[in-house]
C-alpha atoms as a PDB file:
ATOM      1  CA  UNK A   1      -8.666 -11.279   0.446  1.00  0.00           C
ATOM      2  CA  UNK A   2     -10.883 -12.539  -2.213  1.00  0.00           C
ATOM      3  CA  UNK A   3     -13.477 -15.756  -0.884  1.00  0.00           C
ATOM      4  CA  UNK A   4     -11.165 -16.055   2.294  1.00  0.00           C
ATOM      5  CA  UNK A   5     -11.730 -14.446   4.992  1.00  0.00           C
ATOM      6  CA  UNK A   6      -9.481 -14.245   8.373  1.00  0.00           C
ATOM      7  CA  UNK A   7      -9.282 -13.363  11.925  1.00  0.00           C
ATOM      8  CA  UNK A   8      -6.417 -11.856  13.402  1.00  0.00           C
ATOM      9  CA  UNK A   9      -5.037 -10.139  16.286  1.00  0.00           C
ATOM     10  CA  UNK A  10      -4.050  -6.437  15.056  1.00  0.00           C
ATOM     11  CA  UNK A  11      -0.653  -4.765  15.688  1.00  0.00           C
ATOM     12  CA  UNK A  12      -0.840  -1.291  15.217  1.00  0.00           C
ATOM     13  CA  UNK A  13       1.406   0.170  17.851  1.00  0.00           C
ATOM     14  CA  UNK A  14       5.028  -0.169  18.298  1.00  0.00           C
ATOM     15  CA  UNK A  15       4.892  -1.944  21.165  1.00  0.00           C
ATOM     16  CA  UNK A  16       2.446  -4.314  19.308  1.00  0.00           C
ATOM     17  CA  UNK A  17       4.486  -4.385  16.349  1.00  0.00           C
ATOM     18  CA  UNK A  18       8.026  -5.463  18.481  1.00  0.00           C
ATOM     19  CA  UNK A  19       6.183  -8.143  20.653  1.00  0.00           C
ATOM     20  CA  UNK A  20       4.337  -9.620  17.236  1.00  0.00           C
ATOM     21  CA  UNK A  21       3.854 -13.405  17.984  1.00  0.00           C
ATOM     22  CA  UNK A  22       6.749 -13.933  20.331  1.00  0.00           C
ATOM     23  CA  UNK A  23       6.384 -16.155  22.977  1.00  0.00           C
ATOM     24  CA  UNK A  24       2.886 -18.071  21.253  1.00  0.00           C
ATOM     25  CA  UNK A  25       3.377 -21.571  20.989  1.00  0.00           C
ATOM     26  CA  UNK A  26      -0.098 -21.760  19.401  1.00  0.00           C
ATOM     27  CA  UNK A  27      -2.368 -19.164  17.678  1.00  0.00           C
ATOM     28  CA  UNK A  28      -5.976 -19.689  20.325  1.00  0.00           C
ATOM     29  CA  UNK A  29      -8.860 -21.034  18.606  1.00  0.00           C
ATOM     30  CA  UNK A  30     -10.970 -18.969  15.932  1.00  0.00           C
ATOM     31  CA  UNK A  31      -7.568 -16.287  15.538  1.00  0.00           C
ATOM     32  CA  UNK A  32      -5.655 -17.340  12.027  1.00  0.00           C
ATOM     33  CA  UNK A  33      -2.944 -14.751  12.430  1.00  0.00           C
ATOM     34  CA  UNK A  34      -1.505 -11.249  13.153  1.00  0.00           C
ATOM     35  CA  UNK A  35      -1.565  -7.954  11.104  1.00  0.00           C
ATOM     36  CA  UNK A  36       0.555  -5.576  11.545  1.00  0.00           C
ATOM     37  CA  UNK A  37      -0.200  -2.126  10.382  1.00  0.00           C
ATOM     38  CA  UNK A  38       1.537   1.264   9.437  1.00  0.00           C
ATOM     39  CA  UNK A  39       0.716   4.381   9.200  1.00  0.00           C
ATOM     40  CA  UNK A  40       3.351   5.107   6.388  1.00  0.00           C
ATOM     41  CA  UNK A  41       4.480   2.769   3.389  1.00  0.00           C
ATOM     42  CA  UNK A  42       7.640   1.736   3.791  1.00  0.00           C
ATOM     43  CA  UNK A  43      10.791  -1.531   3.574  1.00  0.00           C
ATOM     44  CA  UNK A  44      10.297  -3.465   6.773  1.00  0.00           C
ATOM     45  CA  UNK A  45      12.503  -6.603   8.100  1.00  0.00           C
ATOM     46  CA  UNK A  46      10.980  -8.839  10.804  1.00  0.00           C
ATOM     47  CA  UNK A  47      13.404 -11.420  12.544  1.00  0.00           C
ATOM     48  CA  UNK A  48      12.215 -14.656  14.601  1.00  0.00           C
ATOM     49  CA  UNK A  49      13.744 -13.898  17.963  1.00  0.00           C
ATOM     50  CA  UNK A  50      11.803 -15.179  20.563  1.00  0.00           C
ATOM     51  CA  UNK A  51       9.012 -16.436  18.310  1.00  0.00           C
ATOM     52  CA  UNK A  52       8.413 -20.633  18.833  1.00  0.00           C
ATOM     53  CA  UNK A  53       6.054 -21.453  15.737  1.00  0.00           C
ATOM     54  CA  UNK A  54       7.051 -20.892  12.008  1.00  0.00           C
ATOM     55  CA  UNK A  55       5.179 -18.382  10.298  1.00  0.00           C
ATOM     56  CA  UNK A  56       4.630 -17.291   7.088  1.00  0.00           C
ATOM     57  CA  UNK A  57       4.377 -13.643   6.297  1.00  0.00           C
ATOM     58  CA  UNK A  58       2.595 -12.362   3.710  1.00  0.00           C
ATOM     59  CA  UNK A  59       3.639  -8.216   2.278  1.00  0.00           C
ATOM     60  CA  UNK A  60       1.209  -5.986   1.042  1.00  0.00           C
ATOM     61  CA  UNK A  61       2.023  -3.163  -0.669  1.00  0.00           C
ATOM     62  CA  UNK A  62       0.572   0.653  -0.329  1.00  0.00           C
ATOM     63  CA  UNK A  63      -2.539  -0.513  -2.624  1.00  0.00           C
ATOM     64  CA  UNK A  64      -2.822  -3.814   0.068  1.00  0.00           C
ATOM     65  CA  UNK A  65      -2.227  -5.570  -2.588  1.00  0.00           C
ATOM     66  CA  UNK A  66      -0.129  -8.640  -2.161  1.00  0.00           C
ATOM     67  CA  UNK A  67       3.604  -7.850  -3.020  1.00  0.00           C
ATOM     68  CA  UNK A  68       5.426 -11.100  -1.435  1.00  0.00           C
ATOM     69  CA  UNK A  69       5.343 -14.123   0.783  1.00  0.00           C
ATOM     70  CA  UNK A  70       7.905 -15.560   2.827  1.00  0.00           C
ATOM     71  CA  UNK A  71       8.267 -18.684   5.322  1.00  0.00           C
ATOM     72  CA  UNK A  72       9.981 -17.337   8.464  1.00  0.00           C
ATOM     73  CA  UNK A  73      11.739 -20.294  11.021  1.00  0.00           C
ATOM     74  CA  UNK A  74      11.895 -19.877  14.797  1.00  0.00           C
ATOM     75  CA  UNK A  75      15.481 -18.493  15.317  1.00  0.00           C
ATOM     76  CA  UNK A  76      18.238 -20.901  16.079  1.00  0.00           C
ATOM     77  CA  UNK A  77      21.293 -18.746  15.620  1.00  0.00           C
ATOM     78  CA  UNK A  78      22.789 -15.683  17.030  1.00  0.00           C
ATOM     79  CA  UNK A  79      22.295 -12.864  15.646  1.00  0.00           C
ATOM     80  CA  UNK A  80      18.755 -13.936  14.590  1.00  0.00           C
ATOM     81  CA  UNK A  81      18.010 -13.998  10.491  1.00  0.00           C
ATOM     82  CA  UNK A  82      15.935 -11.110   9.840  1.00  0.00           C
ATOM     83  CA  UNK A  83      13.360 -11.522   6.574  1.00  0.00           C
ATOM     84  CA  UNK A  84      12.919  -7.944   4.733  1.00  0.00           C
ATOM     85  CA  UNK A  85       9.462  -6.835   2.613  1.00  0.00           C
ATOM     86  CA  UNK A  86      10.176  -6.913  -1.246  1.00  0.00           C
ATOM     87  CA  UNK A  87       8.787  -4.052  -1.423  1.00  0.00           C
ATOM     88  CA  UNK A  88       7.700  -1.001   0.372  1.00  0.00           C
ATOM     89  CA  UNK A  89       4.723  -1.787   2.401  1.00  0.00           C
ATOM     90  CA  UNK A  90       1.961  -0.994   4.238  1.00  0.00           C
ATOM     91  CA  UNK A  91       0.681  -4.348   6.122  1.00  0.00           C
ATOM     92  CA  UNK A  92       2.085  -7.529   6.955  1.00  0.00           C
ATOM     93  CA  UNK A  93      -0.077 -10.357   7.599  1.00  0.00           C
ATOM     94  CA  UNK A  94       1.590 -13.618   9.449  1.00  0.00           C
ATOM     95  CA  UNK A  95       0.193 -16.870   9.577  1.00  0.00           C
ATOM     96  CA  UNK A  96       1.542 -20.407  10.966  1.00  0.00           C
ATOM     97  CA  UNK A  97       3.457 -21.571   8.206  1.00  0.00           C
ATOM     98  CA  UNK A  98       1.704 -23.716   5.525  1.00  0.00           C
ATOM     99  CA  UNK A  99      -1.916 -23.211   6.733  1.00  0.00           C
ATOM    100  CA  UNK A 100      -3.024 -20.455   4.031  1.00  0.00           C
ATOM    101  CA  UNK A 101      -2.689 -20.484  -0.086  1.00  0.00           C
ATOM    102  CA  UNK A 102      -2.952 -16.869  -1.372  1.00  0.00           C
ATOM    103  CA  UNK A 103      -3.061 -16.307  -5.062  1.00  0.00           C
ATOM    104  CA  UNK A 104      -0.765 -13.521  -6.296  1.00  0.00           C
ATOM    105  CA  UNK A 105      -2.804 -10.237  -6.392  1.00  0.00           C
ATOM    106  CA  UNK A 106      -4.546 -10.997  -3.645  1.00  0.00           C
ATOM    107  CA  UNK A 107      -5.885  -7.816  -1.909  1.00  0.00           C
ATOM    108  CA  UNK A 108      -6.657  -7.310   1.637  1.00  0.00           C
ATOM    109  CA  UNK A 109     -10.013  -5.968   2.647  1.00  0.00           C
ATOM    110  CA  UNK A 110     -11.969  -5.646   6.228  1.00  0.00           C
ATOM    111  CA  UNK A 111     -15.006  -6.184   7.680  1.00  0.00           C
END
């Protein structure tokens, strides 16, 4: 992603995908976030249910390219809001809400 680099926790099961950041009152020391990860490019909705922090989740598209960013609340209401991709995509990156700037364009790389 350009200069910045993070460390996150990877979802790239199913069952890593559904649990996401539930239950986390605080992302541990030296981890910034969690990516989740598709085989497949495709529209995706993530909801808040059982998650305690606000997060913001940043879409990237087939070329990881960013495509979106939204700011996701912890869910007060029944059923939960759910927060769908702008586009079809292949990763999702969330981070606590506020605590990363990405410019438009951005693309995601690893190493």
């Amino acid at each position: 992603m350009g200069d910045e680099s993070v460390t996150v926790w990877i979802a790239d099961t199913a069952e890593e995908r559904a649990r996401g950041l539930k239950g986390i009152e605080a992302l541990p020391d030296g981890i910034d976030g969690m990516l989740f990860v598709w085989g497949d490019v495709d529209t995706r909705a993530f909801t808040m249910e059982d998650t305690l922090i606000p997060l913001d989740i940043w879409w990237f598209d087939e070329d990881l390219r960013l495509a979106g960013v939204d700011t996701m609340l912890p869910c007060e209401s029944d059923p939960c809001p759910t927060y769908p991709s702008p586009v079809a995509i292949s990763r999702a990156l969330e981070t606590p809400a506020g605590e990363r700037a990405l410019p438009a364009g951005a693309q995601l790389a690893s190493g």
